[in-house]
Protein backbone atom coordinates (compact mmCIF):
# COMPACT_ATOMS: atom_id res chain seq x y z
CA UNK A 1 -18.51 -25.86 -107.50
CA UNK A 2 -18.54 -23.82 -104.42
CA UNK A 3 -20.58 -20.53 -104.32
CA UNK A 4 -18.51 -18.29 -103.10
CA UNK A 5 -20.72 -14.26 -104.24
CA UNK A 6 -23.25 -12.92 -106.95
CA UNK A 7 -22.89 -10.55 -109.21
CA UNK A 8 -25.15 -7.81 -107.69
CA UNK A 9 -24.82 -4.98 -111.01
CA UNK A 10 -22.60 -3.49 -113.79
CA UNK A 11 -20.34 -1.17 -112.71
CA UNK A 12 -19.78 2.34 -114.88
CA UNK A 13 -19.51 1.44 -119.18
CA UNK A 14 -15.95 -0.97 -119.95
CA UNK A 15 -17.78 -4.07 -119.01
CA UNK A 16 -17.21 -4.24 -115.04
CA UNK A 17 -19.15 -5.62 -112.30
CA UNK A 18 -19.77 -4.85 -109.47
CA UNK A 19 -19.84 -8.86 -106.73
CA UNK A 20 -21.15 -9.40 -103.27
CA UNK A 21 -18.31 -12.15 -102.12
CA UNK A 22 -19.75 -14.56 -99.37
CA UNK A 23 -16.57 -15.24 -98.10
CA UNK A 24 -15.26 -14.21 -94.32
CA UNK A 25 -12.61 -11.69 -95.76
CA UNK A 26 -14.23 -9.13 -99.10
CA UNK A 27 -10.27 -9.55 -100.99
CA UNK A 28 -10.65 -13.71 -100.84
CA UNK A 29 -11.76 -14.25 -104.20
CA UNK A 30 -9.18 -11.58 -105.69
CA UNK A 31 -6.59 -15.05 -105.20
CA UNK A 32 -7.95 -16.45 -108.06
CA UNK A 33 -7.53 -15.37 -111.76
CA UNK A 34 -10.82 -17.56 -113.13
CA UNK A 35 -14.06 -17.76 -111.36
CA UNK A 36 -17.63 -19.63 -112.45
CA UNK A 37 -20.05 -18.60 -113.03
CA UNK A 38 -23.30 -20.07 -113.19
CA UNK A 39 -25.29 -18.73 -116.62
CA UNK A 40 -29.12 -20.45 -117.60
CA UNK A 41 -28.04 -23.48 -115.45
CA UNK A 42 -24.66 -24.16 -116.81
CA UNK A 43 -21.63 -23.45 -115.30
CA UNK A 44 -19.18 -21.11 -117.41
CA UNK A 45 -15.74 -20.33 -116.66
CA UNK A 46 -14.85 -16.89 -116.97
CA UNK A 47 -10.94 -15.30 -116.98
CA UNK A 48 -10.51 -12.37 -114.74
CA UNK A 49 -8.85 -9.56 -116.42
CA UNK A 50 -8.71 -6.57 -113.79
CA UNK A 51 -10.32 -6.43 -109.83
CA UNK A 52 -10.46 -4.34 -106.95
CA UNK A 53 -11.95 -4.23 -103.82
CA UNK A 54 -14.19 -1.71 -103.28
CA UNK A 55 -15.72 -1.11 -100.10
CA UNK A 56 -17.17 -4.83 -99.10
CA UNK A 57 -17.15 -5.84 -102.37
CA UNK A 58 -15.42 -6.11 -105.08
CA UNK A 59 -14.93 -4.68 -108.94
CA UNK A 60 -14.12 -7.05 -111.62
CA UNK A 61 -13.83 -7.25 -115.81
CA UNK A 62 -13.53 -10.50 -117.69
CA UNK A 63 -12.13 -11.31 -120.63
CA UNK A 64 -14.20 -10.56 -123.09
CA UNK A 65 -16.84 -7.99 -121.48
CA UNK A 66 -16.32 -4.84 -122.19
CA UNK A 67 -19.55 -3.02 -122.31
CA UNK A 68 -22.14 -2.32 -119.89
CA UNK A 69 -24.53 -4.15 -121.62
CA UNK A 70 -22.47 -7.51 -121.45
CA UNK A 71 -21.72 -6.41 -117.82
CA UNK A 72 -25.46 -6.34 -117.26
CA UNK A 73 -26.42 -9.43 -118.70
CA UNK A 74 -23.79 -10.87 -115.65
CA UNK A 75 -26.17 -9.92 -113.17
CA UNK A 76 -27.77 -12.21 -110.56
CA UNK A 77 -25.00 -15.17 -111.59
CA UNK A 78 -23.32 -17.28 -108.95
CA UNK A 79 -19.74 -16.73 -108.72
CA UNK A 80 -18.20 -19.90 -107.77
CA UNK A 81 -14.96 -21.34 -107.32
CA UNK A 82 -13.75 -25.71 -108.44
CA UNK A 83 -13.96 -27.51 -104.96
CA UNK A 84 -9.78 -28.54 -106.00
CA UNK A 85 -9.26 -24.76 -105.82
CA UNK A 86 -9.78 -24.42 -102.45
CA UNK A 87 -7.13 -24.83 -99.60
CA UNK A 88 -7.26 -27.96 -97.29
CA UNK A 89 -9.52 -26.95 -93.85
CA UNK A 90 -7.74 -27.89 -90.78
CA UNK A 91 -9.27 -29.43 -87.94
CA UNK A 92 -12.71 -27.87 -86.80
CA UNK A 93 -12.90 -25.08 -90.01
CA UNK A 94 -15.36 -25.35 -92.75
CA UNK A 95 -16.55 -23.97 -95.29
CA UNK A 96 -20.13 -22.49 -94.86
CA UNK A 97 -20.75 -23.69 -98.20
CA UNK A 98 -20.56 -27.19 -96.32
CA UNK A 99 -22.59 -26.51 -93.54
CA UNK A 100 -25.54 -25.47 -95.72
CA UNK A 101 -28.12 -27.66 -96.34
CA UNK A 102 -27.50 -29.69 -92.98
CA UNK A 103 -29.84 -31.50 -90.74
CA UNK A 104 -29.61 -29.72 -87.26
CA UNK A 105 -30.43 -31.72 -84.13
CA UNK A 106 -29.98 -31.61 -80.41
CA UNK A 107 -28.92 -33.85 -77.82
CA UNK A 108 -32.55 -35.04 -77.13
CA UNK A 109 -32.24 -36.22 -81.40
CA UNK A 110 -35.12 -33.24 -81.69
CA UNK A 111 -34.79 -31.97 -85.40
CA UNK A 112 -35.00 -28.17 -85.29
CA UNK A 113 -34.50 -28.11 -89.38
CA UNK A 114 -31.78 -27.91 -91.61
CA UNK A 115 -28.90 -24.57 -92.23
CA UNK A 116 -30.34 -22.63 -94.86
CA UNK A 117 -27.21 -20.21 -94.81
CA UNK A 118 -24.85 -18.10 -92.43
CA UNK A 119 -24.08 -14.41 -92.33
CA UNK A 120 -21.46 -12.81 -89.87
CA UNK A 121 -22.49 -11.24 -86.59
CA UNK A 122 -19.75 -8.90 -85.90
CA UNK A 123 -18.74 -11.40 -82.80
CA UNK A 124 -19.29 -14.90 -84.29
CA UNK A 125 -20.93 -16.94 -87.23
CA UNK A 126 -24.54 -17.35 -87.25
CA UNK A 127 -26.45 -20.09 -88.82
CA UNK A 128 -30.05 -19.65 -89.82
CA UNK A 129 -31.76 -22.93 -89.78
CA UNK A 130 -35.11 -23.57 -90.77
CA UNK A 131 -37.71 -25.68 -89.90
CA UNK A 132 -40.93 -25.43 -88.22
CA UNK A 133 -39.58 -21.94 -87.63
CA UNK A 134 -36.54 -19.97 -88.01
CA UNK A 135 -33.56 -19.55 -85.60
CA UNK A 136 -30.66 -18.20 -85.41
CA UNK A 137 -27.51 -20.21 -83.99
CA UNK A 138 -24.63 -18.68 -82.72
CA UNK A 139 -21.70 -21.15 -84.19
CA UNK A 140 -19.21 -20.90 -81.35
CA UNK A 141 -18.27 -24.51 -79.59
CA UNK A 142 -20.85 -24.11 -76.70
CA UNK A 143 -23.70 -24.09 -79.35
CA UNK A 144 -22.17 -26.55 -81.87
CA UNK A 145 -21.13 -30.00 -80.25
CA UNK A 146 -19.99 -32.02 -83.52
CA UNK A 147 -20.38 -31.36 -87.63
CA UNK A 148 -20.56 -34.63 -89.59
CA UNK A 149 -20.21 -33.72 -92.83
CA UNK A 150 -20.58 -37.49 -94.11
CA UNK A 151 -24.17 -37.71 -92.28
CA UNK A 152 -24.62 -34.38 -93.50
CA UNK A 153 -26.08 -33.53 -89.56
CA UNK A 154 -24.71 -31.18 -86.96
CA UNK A 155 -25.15 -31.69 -82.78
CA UNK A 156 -25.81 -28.42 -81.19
CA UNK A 157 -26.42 -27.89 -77.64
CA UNK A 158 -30.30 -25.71 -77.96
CA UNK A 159 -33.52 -26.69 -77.30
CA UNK A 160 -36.74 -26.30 -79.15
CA UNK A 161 -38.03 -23.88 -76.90
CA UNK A 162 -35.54 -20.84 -77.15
C-alpha cells in the first residue's frame, strides 16, 4: 500500500470526512472509487460513495458510513492506495512515498540521515532528512545527483556543514 492522506475529522452528520491528501495535486485521489484504509493495524478497503474537493482537501462518504459517529471513528486512518493502482513513473519521477525512508549521502559517502518525508515549497519539493540533525533539501537536479531505489540511497550534492 501506498499512503497517499489521513483522515483529519468528520465532516457535518451523513457520515463524511473530511482527508488531508499527500499527493502533489488535492483532486488526485478523487480518480479512484476504493481507497485503504489502515484501521488497528489492518488494512481495510473501503468503497467511495460521494467526494469533493474542498479547499486543499477533500470531502468523502463510504459505503456504509452514514453517521457522524462512524465518520468519527475514521479519524487519524491512513488513506492508501494498492501499489498496481498507480500509473507507471517515467524516467526521473517518483513517488515521495518511495523516497521516504532513504539513506541520504554525499559525494564524500558522508551519511547526513535518511528522508523522513517531503512537503511542497511553493517553488520545488523539499525533503526533510534526519539524522544527527535535521535539514531540509531542495529536490531539484543540482541538489539530487542519482535515486537508487534498489539500494534504497540517494546522491545529493550538500555537505555536512550547511
Amino acid at each position: 500500500m501506498i499512503v497517499m492522506g489521513r483522515v483529519s475529522a468528520p465532516f457535518g452528520v451523513k457520515g463524511w470526512v473530511k482527508v488531508q491528501p499527500f499527493t502533489e495535486k488535492t483532486d488526485s485521489l478523487l480518480r479512484y472509487t476504493a481507497w485503504w484504509l489502515c484501521e488497528a493495524g489492518k488494512w481495510q478497503r473501503r468503497t467511495i460513495e460521494e467526494k469533493v474537493v474542498h479547499g486543499g482537501s477533500l470531502l468523502v462518504r463510504f459505503a456504509g458510513i452514514a453517521d457522524r459517529d462512524r465518520a468519527a471513528a475514521l479519524k487519524g486512518q491512513n488513506v492508501a492506495i494498492a501499489r498496481e493502482q498507480l500509473p507507471a513513473t517515467g524516467e526521473g519521477e517518483y513517488y515521495w512515498a518511495d523516497l521516504i525512508g532513504l539513506e541520504v549521502e554525499n559525494a564524500a559517502g558522508q551519511s547526513l540521515g535518511c528522508v523522513e518525508r517531503l512537503f511542497e515549497s511553493g517553488a520545488d519539493p523539499v525533503l526533510v532528512v534526519v539524522g544527527e540533525k535535521e535539514r531540509l533539501l531542495p529536490f531539484v537536479g543540482a541538489v539530487i545527483k542519482r535515486v537508487d531505489l534498489e539500494t534504497r540511497k540517494l546522491l545529493v550534492d550538500w555537505e555536512l556543514d550547511y
